[in-house]
Protein backbone atom coordinates (compact mmCIF):
# COMPACT_ATOMS: atom_id res chain seq x y z
CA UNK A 1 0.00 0.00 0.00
CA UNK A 2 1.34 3.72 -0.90
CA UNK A 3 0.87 5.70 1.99
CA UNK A 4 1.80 9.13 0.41
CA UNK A 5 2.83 11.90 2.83
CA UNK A 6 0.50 15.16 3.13
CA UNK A 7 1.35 18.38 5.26
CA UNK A 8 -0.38 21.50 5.21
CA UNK A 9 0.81 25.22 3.38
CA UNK A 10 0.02 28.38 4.34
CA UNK A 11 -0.36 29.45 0.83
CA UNK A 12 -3.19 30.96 -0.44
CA UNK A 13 -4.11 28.86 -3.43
CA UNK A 14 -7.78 28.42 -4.99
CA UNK A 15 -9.32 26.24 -7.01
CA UNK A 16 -11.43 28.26 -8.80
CA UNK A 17 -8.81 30.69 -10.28
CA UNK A 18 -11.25 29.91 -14.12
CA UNK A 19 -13.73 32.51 -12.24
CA UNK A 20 -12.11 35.07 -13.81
CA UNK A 21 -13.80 33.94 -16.93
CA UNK A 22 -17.10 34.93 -15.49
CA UNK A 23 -16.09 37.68 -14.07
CA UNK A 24 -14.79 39.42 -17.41
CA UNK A 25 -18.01 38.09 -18.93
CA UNK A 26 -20.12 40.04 -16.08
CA UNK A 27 -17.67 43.24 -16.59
CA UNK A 28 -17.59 43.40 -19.94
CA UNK A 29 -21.54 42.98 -20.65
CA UNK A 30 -21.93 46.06 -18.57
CA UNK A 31 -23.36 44.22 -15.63
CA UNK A 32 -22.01 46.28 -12.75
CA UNK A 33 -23.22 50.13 -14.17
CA UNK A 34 -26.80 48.77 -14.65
CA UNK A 35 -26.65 46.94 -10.93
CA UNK A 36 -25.50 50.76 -10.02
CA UNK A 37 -28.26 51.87 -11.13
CA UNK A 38 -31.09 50.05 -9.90
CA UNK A 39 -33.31 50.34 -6.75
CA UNK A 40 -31.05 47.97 -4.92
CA UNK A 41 -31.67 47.68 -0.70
CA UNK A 42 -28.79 50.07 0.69
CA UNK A 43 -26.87 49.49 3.64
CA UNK A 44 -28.17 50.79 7.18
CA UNK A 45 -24.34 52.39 7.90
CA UNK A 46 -21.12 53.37 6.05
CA UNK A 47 -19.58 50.19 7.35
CA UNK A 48 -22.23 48.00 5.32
CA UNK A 49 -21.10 46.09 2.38
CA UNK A 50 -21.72 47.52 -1.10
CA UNK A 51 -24.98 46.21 -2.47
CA UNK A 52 -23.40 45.58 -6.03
CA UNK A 53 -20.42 43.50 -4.38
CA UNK A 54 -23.51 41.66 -2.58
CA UNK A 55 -24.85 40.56 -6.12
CA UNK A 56 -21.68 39.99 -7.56
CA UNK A 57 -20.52 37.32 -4.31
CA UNK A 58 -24.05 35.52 -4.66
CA UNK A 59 -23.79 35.08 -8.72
CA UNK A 60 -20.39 33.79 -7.86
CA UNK A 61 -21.54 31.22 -5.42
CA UNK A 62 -23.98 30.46 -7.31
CA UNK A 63 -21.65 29.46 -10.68
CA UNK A 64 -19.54 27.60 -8.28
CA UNK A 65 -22.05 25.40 -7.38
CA UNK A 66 -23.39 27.16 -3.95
CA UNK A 67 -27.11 25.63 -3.38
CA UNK A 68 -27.86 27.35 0.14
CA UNK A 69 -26.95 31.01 1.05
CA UNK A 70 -24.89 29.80 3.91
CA UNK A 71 -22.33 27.78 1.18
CA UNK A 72 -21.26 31.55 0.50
CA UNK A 73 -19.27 31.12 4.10
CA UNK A 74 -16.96 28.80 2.63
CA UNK A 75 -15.79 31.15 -0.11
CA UNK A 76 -15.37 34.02 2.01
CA UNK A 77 -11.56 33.16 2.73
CA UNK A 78 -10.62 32.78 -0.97
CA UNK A 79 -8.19 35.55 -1.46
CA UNK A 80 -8.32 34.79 -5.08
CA UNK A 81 -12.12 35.21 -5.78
CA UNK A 82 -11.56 38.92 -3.39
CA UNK A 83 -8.58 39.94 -5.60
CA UNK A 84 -10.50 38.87 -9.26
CA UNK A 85 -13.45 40.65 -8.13
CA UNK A 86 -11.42 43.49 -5.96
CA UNK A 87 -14.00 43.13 -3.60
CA UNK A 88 -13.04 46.33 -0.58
CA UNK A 89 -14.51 43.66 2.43
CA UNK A 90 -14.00 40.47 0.63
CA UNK A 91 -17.45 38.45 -0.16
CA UNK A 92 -20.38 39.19 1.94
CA UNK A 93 -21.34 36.32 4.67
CA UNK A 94 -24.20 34.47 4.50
CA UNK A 95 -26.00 36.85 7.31
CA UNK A 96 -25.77 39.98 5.27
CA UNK A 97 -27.16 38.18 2.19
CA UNK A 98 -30.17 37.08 3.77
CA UNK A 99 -30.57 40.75 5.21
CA UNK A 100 -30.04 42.19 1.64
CA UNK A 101 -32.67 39.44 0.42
CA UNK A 102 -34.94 40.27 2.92
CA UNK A 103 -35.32 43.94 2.26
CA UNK A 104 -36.85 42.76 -0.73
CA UNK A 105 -40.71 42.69 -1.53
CA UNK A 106 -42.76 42.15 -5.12
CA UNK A 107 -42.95 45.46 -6.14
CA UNK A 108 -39.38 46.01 -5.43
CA UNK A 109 -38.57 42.72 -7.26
CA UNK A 110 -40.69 44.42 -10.48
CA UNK A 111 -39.05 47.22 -10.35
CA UNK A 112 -34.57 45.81 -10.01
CA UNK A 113 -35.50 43.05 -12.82
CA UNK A 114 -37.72 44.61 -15.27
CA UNK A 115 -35.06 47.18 -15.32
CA UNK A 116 -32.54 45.07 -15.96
CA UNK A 117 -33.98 42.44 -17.95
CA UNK A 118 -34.84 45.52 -20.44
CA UNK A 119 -31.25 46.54 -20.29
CA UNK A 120 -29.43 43.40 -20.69
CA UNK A 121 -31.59 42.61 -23.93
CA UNK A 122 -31.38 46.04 -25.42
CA UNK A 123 -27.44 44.89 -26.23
CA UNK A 124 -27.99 41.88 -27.84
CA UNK A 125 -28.45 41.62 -31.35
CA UNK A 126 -30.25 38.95 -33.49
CA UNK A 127 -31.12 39.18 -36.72
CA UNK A 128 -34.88 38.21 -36.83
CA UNK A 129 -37.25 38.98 -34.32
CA UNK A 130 -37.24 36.50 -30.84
CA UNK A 131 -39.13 33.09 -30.07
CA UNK A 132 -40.36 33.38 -26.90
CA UNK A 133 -41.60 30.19 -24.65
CA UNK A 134 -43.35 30.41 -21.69
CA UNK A 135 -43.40 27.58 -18.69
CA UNK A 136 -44.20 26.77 -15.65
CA UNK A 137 -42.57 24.29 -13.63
CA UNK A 138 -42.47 22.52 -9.86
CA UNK A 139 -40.17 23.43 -7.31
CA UNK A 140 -40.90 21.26 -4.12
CA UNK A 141 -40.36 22.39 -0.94
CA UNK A 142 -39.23 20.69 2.56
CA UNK A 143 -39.71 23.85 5.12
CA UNK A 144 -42.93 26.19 5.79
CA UNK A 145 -41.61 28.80 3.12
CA UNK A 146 -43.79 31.62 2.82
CA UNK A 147 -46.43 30.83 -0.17
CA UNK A 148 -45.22 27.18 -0.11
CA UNK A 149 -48.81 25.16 -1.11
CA UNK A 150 -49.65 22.16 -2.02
CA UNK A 151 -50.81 21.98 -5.52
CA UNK A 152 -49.79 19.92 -8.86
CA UNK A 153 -46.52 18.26 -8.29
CA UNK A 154 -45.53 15.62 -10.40
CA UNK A 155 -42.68 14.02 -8.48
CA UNK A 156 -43.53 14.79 -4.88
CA UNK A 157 -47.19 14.53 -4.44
CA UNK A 158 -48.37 15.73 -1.44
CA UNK A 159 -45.18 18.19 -0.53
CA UNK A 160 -45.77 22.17 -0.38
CA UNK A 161 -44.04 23.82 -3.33
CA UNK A 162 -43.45 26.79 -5.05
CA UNK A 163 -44.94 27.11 -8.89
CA UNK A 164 -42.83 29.68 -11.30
CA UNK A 165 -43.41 31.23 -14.41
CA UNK A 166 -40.54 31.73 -17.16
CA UNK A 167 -40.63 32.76 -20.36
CA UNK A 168 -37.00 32.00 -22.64
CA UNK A 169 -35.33 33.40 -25.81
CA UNK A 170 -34.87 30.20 -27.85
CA UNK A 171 -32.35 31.70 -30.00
CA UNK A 172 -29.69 32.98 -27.53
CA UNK A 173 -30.90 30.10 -24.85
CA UNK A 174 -31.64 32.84 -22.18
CA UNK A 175 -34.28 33.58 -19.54
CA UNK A 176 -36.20 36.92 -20.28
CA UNK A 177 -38.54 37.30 -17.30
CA UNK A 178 -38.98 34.77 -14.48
CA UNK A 179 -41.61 34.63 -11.54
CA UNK A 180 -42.08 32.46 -8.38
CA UNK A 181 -45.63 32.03 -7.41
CA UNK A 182 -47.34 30.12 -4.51
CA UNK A 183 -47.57 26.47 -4.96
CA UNK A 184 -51.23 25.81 -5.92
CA UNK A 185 -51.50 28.30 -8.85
CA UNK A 186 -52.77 26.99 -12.07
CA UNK A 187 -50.71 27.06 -14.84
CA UNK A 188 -52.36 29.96 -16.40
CA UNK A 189 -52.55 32.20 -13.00
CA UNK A 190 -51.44 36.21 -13.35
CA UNK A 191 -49.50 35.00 -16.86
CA UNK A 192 -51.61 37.57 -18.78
CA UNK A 193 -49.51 39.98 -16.06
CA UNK A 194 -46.66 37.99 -16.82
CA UNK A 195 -46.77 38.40 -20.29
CA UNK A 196 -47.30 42.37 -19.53
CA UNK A 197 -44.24 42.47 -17.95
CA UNK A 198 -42.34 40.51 -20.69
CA UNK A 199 -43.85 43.37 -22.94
CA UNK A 200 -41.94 45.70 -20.93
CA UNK A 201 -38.66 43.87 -21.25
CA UNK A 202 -38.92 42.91 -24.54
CA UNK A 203 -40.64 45.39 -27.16
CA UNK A 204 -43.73 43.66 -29.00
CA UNK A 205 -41.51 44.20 -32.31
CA UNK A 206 -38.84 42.09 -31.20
CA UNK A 207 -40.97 39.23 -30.57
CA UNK A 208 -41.77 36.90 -33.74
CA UNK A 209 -43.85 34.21 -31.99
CA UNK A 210 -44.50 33.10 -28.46
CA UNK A 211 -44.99 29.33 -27.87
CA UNK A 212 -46.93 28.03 -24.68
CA UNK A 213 -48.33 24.62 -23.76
CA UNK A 214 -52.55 23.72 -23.03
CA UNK A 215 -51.60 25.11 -19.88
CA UNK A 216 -51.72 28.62 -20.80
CA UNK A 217 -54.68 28.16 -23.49
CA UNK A 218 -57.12 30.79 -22.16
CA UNK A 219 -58.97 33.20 -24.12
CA UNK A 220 -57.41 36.17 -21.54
CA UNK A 221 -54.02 35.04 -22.90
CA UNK A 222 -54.90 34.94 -26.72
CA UNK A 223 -56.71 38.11 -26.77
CA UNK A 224 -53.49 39.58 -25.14
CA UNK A 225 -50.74 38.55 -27.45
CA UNK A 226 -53.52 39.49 -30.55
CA UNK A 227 -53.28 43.07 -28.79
CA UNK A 228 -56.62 43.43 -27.53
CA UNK A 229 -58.12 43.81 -30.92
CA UNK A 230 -55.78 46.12 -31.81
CA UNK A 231 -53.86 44.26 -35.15
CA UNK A 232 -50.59 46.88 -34.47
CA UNK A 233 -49.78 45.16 -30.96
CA UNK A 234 -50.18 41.77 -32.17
CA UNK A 235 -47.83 39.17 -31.80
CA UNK A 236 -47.46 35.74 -33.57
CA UNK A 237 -48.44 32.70 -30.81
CA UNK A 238 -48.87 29.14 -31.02
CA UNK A 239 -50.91 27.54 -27.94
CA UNK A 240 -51.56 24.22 -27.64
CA UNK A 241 -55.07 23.62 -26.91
CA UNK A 242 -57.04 21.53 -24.15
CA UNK A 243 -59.31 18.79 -25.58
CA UNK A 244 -62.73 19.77 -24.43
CA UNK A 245 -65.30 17.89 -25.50
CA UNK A 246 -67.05 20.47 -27.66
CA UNK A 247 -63.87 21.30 -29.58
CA UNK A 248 -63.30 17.25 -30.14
CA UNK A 249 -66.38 17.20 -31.73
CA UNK A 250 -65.41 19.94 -34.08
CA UNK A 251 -61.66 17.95 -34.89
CA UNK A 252 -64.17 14.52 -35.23
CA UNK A 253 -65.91 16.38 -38.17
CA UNK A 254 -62.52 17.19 -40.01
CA UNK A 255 -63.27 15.56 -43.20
CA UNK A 256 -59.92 16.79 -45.65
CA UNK A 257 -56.69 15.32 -43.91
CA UNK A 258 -53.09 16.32 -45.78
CA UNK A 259 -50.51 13.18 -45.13
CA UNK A 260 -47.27 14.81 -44.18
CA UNK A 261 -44.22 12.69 -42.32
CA UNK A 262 -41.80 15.68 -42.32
CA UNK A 263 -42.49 16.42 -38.39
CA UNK A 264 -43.59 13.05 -37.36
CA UNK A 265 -43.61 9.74 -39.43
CA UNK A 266 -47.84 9.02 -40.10
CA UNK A 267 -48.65 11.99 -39.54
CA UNK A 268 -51.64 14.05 -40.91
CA UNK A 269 -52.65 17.04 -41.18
CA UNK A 270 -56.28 19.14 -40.46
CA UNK A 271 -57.35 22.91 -40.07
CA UNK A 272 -60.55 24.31 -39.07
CA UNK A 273 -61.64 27.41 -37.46
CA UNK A 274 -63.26 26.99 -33.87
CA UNK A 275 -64.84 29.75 -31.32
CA UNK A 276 -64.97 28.74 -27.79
CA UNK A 277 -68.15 29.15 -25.86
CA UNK A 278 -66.74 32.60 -24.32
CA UNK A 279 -64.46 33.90 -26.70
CA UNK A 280 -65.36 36.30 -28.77
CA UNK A 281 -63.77 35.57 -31.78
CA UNK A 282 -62.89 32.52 -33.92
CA UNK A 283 -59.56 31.66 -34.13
CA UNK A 284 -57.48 29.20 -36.28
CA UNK A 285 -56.85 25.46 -35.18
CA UNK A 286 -54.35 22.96 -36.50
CA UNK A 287 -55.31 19.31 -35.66
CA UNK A 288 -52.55 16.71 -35.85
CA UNK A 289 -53.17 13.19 -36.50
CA UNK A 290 -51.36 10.35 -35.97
CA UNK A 291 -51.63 6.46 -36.09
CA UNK A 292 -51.41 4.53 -32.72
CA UNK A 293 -49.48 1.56 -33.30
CA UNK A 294 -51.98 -0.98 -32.09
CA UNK A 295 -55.30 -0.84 -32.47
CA UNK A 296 -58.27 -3.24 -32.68
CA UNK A 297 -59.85 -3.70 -35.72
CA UNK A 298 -62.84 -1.73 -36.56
CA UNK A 299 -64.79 -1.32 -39.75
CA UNK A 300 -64.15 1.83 -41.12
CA UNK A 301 -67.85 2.56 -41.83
CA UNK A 302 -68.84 1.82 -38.08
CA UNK A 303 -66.70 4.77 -36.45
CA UNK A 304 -67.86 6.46 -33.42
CA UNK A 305 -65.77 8.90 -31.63
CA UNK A 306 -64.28 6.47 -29.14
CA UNK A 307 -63.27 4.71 -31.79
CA UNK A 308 -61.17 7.10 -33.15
CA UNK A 309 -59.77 7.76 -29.85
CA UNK A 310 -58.55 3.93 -30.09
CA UNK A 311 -57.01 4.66 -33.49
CA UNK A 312 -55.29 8.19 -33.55
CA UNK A 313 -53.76 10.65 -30.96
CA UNK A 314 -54.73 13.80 -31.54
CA UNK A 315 -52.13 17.54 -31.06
CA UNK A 316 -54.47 20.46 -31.59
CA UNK A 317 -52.55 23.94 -31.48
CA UNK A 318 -54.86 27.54 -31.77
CA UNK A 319 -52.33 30.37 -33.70
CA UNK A 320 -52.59 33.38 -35.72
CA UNK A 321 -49.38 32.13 -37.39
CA UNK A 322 -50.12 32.36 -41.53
CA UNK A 323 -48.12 29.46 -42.41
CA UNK A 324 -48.80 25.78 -43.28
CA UNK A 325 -50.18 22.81 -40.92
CA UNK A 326 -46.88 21.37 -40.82
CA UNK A 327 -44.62 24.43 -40.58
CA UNK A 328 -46.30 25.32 -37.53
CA UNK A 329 -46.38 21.99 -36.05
CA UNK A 330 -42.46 21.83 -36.66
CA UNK A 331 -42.21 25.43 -35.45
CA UNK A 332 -43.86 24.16 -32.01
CA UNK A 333 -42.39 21.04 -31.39
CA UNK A 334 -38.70 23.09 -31.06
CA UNK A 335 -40.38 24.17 -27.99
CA UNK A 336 -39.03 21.32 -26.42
CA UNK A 337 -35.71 22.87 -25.55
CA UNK A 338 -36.91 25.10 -22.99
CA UNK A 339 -37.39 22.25 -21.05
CA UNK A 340 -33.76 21.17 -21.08
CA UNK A 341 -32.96 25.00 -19.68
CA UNK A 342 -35.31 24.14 -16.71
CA UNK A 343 -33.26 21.23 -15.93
CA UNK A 344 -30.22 22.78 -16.13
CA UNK A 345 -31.75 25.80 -13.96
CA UNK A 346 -32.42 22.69 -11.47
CA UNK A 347 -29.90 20.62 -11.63
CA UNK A 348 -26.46 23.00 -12.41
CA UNK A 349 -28.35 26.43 -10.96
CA UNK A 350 -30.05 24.96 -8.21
CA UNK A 351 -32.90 27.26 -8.62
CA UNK A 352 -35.22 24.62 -5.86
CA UNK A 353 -32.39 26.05 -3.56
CA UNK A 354 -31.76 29.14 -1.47
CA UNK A 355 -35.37 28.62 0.51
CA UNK A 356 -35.82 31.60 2.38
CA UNK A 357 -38.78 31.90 4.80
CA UNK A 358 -39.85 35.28 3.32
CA UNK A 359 -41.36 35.48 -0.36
CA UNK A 360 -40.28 37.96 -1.29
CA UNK A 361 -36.94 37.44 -0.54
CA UNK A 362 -37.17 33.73 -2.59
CA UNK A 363 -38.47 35.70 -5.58
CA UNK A 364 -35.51 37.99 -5.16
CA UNK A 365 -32.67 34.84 -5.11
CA UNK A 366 -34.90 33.16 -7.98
CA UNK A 367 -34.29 35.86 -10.07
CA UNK A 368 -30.74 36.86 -9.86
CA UNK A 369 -30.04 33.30 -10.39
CA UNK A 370 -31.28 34.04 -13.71
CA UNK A 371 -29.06 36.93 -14.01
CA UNK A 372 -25.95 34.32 -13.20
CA UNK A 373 -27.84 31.86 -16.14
CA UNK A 374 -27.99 34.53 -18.89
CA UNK A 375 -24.31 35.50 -18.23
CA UNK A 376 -23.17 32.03 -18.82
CA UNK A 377 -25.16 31.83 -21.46
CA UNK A 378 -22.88 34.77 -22.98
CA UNK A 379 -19.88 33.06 -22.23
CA UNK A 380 -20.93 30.11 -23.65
CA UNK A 381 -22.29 30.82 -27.02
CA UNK A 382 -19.78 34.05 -27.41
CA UNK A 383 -16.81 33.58 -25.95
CA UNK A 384 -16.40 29.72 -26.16
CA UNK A 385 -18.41 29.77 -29.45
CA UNK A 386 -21.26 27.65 -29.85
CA UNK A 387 -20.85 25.35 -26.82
CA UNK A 388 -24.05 26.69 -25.60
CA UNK A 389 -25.50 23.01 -25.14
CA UNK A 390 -22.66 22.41 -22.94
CA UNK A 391 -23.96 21.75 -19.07
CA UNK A 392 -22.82 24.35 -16.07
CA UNK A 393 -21.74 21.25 -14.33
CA UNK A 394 -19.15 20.45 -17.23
CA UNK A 395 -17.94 23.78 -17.65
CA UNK A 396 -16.86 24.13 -13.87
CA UNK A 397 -14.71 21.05 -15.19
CA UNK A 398 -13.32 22.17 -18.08
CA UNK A 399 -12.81 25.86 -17.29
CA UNK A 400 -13.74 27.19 -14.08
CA UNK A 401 -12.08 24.39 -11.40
CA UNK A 402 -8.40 25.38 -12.11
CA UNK A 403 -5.53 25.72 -9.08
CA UNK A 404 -4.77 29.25 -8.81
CA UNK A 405 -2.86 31.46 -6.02
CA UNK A 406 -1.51 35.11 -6.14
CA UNK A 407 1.80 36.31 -6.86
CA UNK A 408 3.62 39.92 -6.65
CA UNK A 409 4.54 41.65 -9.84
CA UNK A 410 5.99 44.10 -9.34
CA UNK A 411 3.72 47.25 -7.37
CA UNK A 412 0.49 44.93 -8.55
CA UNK A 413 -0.51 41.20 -8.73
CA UNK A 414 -0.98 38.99 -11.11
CA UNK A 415 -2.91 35.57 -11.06
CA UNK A 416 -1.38 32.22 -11.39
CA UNK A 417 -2.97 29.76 -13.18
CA UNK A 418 -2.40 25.73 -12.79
CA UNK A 419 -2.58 24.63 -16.54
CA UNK A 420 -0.53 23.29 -19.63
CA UNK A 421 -0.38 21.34 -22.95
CA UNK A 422 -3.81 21.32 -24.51
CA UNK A 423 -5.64 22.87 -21.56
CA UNK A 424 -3.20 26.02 -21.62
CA UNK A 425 -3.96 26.53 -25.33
CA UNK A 426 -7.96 25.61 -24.34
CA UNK A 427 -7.43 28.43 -21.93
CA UNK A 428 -5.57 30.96 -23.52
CA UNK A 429 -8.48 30.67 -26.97
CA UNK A 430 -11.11 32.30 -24.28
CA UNK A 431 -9.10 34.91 -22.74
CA UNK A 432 -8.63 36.18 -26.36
CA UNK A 433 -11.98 35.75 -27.18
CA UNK A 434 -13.20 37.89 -24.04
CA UNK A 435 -11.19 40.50 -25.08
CA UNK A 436 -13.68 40.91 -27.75
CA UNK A 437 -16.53 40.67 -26.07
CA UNK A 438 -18.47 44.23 -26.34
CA UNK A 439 -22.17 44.99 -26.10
CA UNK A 440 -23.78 45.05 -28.91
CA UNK A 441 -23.71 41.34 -29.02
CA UNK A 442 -24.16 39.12 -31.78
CA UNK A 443 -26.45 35.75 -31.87
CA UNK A 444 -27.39 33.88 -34.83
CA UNK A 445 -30.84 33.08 -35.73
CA UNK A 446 -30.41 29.65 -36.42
């Protein structure tokens, strides 16, 4: 057995010297001046720690993998982060975060992320217009959180939980507005204030469709993105809709059916137009149609509508869109991918984390994690160039976990980092691509 030896230094090395690739990211995109310039809670004396440098420690945590405010006391001795970030008092502890959280309430939370939200997306360029998707999703609780019901959850039935709302630029892979509600709202619940707000962040001309699942199929909703009869405020949606039985009957009496495998193999194609018992106008459905792959035999002249429940599934999506049954069944089905960026939110962002007792201080966490998840995003898709499937969790691998420690150059420092062969040249490619990394920023459509 090799017993190797082990003693202790009194050097001041970190393991996270690849921070400093977030940290140009975050100064580069102009982060700090619009954090200056928000309605952020101020310290109660001149000995209180800058509110900014509060943000900045907890979207470092947070990257690193922190999952509970009080993970932030481990970090606090890491000369290394301090001297990257040239934080004055060094990272805030764990008890002034949760006092900064706490000063928080809704309308403050509107007012510090609509603002920047607006900001951050009025320097990024793309070259068509946006696809939005909006989602809801389950975060489960295990404490008496403030708002914490129990309500729809798939996983832990029975648990209190929390129920947000996000909506997500598919194009740059980035969250544009984000809400935590109480646990047993429906899926639709305040989103026609929801999408107000993303209206506010994201000019109605920027937007080229909004996707959003049954869920969210309310006539409120529609009539909102069609601008409230008003054809200039309109924006292009497709909804999927809820099966009720009167608008089954209406896809049952579908008699022209257009065979098209392009999106899914069998499948075929429908259109009608169908007004709902309330709405007030009759809007555009596309009915797909598809083969289950066992089904007893009936006689085709003896159909009855359970029948064809035993022979096809059924998709039926309401839209405005002017485009073909199948192009707008392939433009919804890319939807998917906003449920990957949930699960990395999860699972790499650890947005079911940071459970603080007051709401409003929750909401406040919730949302700057978002702030750390869009800034990622940047790095990812700009400075590391199209890696922007790669995982949080892989990236502290490759580029953020790397032994670091501080040495004296002359009057100033300079940082040390542990790397060579192929990782040094890995390295060295994104420290020349963040030095040109400037707002306005560039995404493809594709």
């Amino acid at each position: 057995m090799h017993d190797l030896a082990h003693e202790f230094t009194s050097r001041k090395i970190s393991p996270w010297g690849g921070i400093k690739f977030f940290q140009q990211t975050y100064e580069r995109s102009g982060t700090p001046s619009m954090l200056s310039s928000l309605d952020l809670p101020q310290p109660g004396s001149n000995r209180g720690y800058n509110p900014v440098e509060i943000v900045e420690g907890f979207l470092t945590s947070e990257v690193l993998g922190a999952r509970r405010i009080s993970h932030m006391d481990w970090l606090r001795a890491d000369e290394v982060l301090r001297e990257i970030f040239k934080w004055d008092k060094g990272m805030a502890s764990a008890s002034t975060l949760c006092r900064f959280f706490n000063k928080f309430d809704l309308e403050r939370s509107d007012r510090v992320f609509v603002e920047l939200q607006r900001r951050w997306f009025e320097q990024i360029d793309v070259p068509q217009r946006m696809t939005i998707d909006v989602e809801s999703t389950v975060i489960t609780r295990y404490g008496n959180q403030e708002l914490a019901e129990i309500g729809y959850n798939p996983t832990r039935r029975g648990r209190p939980s929390h129920h947000p709302l996000m909506a997500f630029a598919a194009e740059m892979k980035m969250v544009v507005n984000a809400w935590q509600r109480s646990g047993d709202s429906a899926d639709a619940l305040q989103a026609d204030e929801f999408i107000d707000e993303l209206f506010e962040i994201l000019n109605r001309d920027r937007i080229g469709l909004i996707r959003m699942d049954s869920g969210f199929y309310s006539d409120k909703i529609m009539n909102l993105l069609e601008g409230n009869g008003n054809p200039e405020k309109a924006v292009d949606y497709i909804v999927r809709a809820k099966l009720t039985s009167r608008l089954l009957e209406e896809v049952f009496n579908v008699r022209k059916w257009v065979s098209d495998g392009d999106v899914i193999k069998g499948a075929s194609y429908g259109e009608l137009t169908y007004q709902g018992s309330k709405w007030k106008t009759a809007r555009k459905i596309i009915v797909v149609r598809t083969s289950k792959e066992v089904v007893k035999e009936i006689q085709a002249n003896l159909f009855k509508e359970e029948d064809l429940f035993k022979q096809y599934d059924y998709k039926v999506f309401v839209t405005n869109v002017k485009m073909s049954p199948t192009v707008i069944h392939h433009l919804y089905n890319q939807r998917g991918d906003c449920e990957n960026r949930i699960k990395e939110l999860k699972y790499d962002y650890g947005i079911d984390g940071f459970a603080l007792q007051s709401f409003g201080a929750m909401e406040a966490a919730f949302r700057f994690v978002m702030l750390a998840y869009n800034l990622m995003a940047l790095f990812k898709q700009i400075v590391m160039v199209n890696s922007a499937g790669r995982r949080l969790s892989t990236l502290r691998f490759q580029c953020i976990a790397i032994g670091s420690y501080l040495v004296k150059s002359g009057r100033n420092k300079k940082l040390k980092l542990a790397a060579e062969g192929k990782r040094r040249h890995f390295l060295e490619h994104f420290f020349s691509n963040l030095e040109l990394l400037k707002a306005q920023f560039q995404f493809s459509s594709a």
